[in-house]
Protein backbone atom coordinates (compact mmCIF):
# COMPACT_ATOMS: atom_id res chain seq x y z
CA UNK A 1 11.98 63.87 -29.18
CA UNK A 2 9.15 61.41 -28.74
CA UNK A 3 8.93 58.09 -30.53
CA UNK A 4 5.64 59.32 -32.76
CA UNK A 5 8.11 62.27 -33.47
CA UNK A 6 10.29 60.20 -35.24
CA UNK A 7 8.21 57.95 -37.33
CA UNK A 8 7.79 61.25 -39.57
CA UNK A 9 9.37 64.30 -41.24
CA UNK A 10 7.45 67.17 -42.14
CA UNK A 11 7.80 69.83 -44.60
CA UNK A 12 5.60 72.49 -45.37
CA UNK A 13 5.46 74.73 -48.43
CA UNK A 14 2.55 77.48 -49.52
CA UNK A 15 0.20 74.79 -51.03
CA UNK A 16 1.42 71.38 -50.12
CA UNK A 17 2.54 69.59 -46.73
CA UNK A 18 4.54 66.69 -47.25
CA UNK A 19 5.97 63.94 -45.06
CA UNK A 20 8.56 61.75 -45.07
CA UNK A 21 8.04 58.15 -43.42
CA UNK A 22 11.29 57.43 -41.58
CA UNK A 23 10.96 53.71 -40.98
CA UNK A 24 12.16 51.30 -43.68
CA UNK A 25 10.14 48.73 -42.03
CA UNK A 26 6.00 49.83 -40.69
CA UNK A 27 5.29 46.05 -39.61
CA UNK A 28 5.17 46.02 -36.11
CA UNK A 29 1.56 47.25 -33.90
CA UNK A 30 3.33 50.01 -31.85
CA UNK A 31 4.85 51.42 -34.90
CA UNK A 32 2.03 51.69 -36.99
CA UNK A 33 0.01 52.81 -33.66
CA UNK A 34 2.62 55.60 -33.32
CA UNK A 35 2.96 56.68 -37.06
CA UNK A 36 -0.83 56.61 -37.20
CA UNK A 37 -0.84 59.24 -34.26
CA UNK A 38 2.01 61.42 -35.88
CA UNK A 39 0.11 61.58 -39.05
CA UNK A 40 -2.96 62.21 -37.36
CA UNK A 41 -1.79 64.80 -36.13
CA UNK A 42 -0.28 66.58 -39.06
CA UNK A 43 -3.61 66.11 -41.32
CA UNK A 44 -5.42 67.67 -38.01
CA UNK A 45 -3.16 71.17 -38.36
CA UNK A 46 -2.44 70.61 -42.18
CA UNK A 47 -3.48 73.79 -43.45
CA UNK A 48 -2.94 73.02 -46.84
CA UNK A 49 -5.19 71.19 -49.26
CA UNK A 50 -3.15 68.95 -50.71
CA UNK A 51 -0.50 66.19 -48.05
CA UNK A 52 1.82 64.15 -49.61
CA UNK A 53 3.27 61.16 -48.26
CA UNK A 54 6.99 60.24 -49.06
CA UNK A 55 7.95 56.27 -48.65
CA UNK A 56 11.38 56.61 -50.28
CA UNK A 57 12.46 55.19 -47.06
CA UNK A 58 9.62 52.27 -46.89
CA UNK A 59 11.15 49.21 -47.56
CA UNK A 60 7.92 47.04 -46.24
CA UNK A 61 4.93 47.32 -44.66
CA UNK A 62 1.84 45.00 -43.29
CA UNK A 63 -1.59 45.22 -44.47
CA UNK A 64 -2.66 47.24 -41.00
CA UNK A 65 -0.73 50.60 -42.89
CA UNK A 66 -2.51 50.02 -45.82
CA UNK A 67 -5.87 50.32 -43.34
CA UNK A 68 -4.36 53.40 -41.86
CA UNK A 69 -3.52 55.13 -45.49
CA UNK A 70 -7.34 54.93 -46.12
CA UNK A 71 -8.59 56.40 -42.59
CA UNK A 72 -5.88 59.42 -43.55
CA UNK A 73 -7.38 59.63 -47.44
CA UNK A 74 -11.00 59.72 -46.01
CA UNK A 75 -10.19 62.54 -43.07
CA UNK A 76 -8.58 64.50 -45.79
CA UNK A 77 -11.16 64.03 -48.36
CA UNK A 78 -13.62 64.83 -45.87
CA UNK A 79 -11.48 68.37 -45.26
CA UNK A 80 -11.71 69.14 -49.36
CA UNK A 81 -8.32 67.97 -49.76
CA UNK A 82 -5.83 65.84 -52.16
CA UNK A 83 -3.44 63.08 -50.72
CA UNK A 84 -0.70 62.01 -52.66
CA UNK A 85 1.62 59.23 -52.03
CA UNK A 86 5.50 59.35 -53.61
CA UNK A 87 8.12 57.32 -53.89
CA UNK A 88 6.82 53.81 -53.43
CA UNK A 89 9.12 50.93 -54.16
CA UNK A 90 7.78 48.34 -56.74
CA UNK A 91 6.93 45.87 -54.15
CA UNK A 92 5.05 47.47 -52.02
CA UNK A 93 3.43 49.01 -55.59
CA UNK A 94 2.05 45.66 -56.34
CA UNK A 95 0.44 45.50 -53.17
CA UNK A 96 -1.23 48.33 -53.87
CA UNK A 97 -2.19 47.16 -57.19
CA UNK A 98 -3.35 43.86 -55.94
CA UNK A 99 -5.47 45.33 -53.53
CA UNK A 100 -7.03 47.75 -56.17
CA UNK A 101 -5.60 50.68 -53.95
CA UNK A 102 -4.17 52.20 -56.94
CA UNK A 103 -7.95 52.88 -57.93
CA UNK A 104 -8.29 55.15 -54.44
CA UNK A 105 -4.87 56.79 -54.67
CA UNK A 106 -2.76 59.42 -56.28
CA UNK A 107 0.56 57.44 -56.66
CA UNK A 108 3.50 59.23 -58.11
């Protein structure tokens, strides 16, 4: 399996894709290089209207994901669809909230 394999795990139901962010940490360039390219990817054959993203696994993550969430909300909105995001920890929440990103997303 290829590295940009790995940074994601994707399930898809009649209405809803969803994928799970493997890395507990999405600090590093090459990572967040690679996960943008797996996710990319997805939304690009997502034939679903509505992608969630799972970060039960995200532990922490630098500004240059937050960046990358919004180019994947745009592409999507741009499509007609819905993203979601799940399971974010409450410290990476506050970033979110600091930022005013919780204004742009659907956090559950």
């Amino acid at each position: 399996m290829e590295p940009t394999e790995e940074r994601i795990f994707v399930e898809h139901s009649p209405d809803v894709t969803t994928v799970t962010l493997m890395d507990d940490k999405l600090l590093d360039a090459q990572d967040i290089q690679e996960l943008q390219e797996a996710l990319m990817s997805v939304v690009e054959q997502a034939r679903r209207e509505k992608l969630v993203l799972d970060f039960a696994n995200v532990q922490f993550l630098s500004s240059a994901v937050l960046g990358l969430l919004v180019k994947v909300h745009k592409n999507i909105c741009e499509r007609s669809g819905q993203l979601q995001l799940r399971n974010i920890n409450t410290k990476i929440y506050e970033i979110f909230k600091i930022t005013k990103l919780t204004e742009i997303f659907d956090i559950s």
